[in-house]
C-alpha atoms as a PDB file:
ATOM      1  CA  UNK A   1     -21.307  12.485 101.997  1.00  0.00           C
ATOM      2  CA  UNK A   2     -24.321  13.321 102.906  1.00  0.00           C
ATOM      3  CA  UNK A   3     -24.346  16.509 100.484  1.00  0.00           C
ATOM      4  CA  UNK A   4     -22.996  14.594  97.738  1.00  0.00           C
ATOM      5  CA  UNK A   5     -26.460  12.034  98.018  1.00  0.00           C
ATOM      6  CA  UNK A   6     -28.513  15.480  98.281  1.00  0.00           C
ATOM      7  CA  UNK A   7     -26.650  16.704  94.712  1.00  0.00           C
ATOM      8  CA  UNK A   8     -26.959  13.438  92.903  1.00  0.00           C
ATOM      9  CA  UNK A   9     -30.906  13.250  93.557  1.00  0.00           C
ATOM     10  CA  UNK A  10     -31.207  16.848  92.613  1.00  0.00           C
ATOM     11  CA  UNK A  11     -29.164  16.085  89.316  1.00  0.00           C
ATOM     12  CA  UNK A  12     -31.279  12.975  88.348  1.00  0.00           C
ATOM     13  CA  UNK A  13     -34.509  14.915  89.233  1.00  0.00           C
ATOM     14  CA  UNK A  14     -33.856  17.654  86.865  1.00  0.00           C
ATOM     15  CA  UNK A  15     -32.449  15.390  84.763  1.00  0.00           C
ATOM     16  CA  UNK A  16     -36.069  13.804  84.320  1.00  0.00           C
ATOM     17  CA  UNK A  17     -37.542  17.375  84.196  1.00  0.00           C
ATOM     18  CA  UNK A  18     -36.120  18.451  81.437  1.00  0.00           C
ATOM     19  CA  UNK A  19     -35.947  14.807  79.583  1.00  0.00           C
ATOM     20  CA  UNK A  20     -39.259  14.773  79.960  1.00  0.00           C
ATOM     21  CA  UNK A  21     -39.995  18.536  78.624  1.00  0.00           C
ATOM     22  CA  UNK A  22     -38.150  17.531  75.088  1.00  0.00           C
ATOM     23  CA  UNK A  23     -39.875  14.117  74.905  1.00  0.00           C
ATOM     24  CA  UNK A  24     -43.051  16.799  75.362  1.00  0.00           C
ATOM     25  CA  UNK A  25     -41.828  18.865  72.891  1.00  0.00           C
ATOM     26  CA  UNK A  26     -40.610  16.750  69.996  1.00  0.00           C
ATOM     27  CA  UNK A  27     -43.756  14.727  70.574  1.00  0.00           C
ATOM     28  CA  UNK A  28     -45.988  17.794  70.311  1.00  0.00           C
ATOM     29  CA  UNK A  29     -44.073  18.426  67.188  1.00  0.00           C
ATOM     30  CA  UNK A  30     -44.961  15.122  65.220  1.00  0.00           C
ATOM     31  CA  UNK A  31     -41.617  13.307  65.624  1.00  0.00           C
ATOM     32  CA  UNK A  32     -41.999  10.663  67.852  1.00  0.00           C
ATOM     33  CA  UNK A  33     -45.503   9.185  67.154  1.00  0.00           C
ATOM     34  CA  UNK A  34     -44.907   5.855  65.254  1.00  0.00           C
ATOM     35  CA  UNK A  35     -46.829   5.745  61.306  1.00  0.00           C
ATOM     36  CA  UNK A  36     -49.604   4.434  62.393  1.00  0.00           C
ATOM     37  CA  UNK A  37     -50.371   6.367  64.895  1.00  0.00           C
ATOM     38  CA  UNK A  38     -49.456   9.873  63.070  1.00  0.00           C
ATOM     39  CA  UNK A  39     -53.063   8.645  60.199  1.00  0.00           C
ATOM     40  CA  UNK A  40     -55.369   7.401  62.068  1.00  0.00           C
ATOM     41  CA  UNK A  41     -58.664   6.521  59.998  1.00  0.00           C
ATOM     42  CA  UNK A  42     -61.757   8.621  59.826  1.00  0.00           C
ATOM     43  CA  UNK A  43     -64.993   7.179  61.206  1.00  0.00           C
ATOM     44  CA  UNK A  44     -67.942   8.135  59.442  1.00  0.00           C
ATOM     45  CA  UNK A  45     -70.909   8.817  62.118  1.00  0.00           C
ATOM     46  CA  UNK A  46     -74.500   8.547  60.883  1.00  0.00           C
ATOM     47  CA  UNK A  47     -76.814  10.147  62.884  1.00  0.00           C
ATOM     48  CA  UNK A  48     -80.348   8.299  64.678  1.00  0.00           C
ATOM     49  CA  UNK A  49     -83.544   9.367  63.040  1.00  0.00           C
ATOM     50  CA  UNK A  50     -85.414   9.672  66.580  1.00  0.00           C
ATOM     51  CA  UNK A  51     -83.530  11.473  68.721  1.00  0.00           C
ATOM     52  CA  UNK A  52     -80.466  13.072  66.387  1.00  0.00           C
ATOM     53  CA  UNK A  53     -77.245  11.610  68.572  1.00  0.00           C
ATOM     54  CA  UNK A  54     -74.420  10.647  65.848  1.00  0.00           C
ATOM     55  CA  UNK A  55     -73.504   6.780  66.560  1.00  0.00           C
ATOM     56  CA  UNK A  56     -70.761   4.684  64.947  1.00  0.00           C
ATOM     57  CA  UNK A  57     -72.373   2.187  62.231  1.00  0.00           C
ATOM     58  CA  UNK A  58     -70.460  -0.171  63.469  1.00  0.00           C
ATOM     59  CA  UNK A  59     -72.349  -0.093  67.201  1.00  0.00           C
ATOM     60  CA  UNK A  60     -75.109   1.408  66.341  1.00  0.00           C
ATOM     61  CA  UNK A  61     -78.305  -0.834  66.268  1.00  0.00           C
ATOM     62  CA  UNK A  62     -79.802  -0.974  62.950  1.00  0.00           C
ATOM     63  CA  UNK A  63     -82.953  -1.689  61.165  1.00  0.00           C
ATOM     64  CA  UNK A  64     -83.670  -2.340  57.738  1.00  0.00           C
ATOM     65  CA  UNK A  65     -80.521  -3.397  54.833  1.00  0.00           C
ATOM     66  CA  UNK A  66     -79.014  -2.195  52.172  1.00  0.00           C
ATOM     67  CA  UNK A  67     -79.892   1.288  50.801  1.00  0.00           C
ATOM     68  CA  UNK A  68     -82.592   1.808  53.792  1.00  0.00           C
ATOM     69  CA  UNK A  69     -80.630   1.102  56.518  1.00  0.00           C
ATOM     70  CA  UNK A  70     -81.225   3.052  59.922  1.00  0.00           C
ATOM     71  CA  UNK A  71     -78.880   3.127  62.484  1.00  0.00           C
ATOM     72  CA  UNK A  72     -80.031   3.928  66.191  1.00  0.00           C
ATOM     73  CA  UNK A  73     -78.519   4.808  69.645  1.00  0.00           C
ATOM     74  CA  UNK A  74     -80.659   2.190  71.798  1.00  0.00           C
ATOM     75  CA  UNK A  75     -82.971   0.210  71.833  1.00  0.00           C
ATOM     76  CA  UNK A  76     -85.868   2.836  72.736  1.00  0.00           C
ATOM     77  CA  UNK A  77     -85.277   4.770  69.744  1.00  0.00           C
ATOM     78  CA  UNK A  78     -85.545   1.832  67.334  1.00  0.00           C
ATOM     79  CA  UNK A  79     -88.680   1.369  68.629  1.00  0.00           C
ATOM     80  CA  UNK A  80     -89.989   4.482  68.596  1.00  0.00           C
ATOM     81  CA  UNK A  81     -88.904   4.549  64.874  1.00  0.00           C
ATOM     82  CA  UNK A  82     -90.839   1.107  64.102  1.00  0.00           C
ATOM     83  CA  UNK A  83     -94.184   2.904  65.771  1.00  0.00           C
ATOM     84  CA  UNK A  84     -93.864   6.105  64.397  1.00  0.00           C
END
């Protein structure tokens, strides 16, 4: 009995083994992601005036509108950018 326990653990742990090298496999391949996932959209980074670190406009601090907008990193950098 106790060998049949031993076999039935060792079949459902190879089982998962290889399972999970197809899901691997067919996942590295492109078939499994779902649409959405498979085009993700580009983010356009601008990059800070001061120090040069690309930020996301979205979080990015910003000064001035329209055309002339800057975007900035932190808080420091804006500043320096107002002084300089």
């Amino acid at each position: 009995m106790t060998k049949l326990i031993v076999y039935l653990v060792l079949l459902v742990i190879i089982g998962r083994i290889v399972w999970r090298f197809m899901y691997a496999i067919f996942e590295g391949a492109g078939m499994l992601k779902e649409p959405r996932e498979r085009e993700r959209a580009a983010v356009k980074l601008v990059r800070d005036p001061v120090c040069g670190v690309f930020v996301v406009p979205s979080q990015a601090l910003t000064s001035g509108s329209g055309t002339s907008t800057r975007y900035f990193c932190s808080e420091k950098c804006r500043q320096q950018w107002g002084k300089g």
